[in-house]
C-alpha atoms as a PDB file:
ATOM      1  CA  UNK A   1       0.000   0.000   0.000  1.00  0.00           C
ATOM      2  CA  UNK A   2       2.609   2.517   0.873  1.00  0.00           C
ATOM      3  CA  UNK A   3       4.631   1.711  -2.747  1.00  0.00           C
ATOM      4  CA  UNK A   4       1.564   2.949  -4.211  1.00  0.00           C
ATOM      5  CA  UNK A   5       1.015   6.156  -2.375  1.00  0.00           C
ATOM      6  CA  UNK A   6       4.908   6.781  -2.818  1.00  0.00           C
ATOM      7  CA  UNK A   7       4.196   6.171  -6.885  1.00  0.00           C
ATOM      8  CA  UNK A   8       1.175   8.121  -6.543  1.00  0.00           C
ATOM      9  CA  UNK A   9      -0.596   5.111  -7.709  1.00  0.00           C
ATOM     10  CA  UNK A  10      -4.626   4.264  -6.886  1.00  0.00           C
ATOM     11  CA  UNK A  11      -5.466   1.983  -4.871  1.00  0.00           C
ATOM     12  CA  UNK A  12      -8.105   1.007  -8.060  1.00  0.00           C
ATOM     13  CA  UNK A  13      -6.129   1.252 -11.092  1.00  0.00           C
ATOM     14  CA  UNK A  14      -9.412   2.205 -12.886  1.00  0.00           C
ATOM     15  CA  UNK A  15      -9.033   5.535 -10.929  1.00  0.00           C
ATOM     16  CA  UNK A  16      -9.886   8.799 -12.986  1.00  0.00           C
ATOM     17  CA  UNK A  17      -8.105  10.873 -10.150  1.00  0.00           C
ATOM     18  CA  UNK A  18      -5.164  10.850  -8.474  1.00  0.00           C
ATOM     19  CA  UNK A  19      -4.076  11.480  -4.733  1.00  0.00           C
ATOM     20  CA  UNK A  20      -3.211  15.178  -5.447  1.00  0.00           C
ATOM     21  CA  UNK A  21      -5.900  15.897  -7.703  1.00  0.00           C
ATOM     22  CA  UNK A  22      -8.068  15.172  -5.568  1.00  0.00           C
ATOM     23  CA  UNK A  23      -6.701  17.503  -2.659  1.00  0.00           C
ATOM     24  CA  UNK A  24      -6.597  19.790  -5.131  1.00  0.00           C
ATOM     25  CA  UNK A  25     -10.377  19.530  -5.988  1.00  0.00           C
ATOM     26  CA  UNK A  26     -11.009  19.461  -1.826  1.00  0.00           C
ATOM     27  CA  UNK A  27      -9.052  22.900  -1.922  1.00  0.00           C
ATOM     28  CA  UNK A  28     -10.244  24.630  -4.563  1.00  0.00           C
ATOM     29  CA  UNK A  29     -14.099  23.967  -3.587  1.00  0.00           C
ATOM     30  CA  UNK A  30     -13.460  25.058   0.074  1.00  0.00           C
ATOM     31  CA  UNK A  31     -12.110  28.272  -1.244  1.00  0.00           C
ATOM     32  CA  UNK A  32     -14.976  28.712  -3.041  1.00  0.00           C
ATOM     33  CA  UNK A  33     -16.475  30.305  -6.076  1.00  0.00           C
ATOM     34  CA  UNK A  34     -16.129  27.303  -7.796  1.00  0.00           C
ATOM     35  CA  UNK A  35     -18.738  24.490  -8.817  1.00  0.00           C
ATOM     36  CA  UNK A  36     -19.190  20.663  -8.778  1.00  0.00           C
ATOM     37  CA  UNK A  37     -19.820  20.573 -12.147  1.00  0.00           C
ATOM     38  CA  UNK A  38     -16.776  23.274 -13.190  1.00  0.00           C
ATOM     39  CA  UNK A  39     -14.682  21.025 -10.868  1.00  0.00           C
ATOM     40  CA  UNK A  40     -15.740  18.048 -12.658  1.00  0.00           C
ATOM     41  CA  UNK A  41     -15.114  19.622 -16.520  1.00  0.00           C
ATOM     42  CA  UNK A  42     -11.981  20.520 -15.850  1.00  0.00           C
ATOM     43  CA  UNK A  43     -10.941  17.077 -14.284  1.00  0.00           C
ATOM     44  CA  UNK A  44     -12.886  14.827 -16.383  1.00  0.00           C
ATOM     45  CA  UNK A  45     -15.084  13.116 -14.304  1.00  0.00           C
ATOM     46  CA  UNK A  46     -19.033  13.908 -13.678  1.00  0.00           C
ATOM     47  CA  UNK A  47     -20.192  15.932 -11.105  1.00  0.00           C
ATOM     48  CA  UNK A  48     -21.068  12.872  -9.299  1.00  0.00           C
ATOM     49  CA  UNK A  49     -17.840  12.060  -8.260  1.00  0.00           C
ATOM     50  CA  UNK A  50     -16.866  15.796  -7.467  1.00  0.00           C
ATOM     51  CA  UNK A  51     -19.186  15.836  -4.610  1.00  0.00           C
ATOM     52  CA  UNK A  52     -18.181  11.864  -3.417  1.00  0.00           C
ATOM     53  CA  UNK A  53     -14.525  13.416  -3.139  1.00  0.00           C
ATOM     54  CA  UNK A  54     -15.559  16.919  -1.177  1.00  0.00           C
ATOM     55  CA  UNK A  55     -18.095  14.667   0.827  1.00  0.00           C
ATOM     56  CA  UNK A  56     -15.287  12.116   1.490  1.00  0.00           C
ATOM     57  CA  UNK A  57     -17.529   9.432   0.139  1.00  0.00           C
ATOM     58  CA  UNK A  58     -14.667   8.064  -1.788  1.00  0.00           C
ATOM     59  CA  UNK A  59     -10.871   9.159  -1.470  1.00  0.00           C
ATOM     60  CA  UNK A  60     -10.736   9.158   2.247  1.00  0.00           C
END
């Protein structure tokens, strides 16, 4: 588990984001002015999984 984290590898290689994109998402929407779905257009996934990562759903 910890080679992976080092690698910045998911623990699902199916993954669409990584470890830092995803603290990067969880930043950038706590700042605010920015939406679930702009978060999600810019990395490629649906808006769905935007608010999964900023509700901690997923990505713990």
């Amino acid at each position: 588990m910890a080679d992976k984290q080092a690698k910045g590898r998911a623990a699902t290689p199916a993954a669409k984001l990584n470890a830092q994109e995803v603290q990067e998402i969880r930043i950038r929407y706590a700042a605010g002015g920015v939406s679930y779905g702009t978060l999600a257009a810019q990395y490629g996934v649906s808006r769905h999984n935007v608010a999964m990562v900023i509700r901690r759903r997923i990505w713990r």
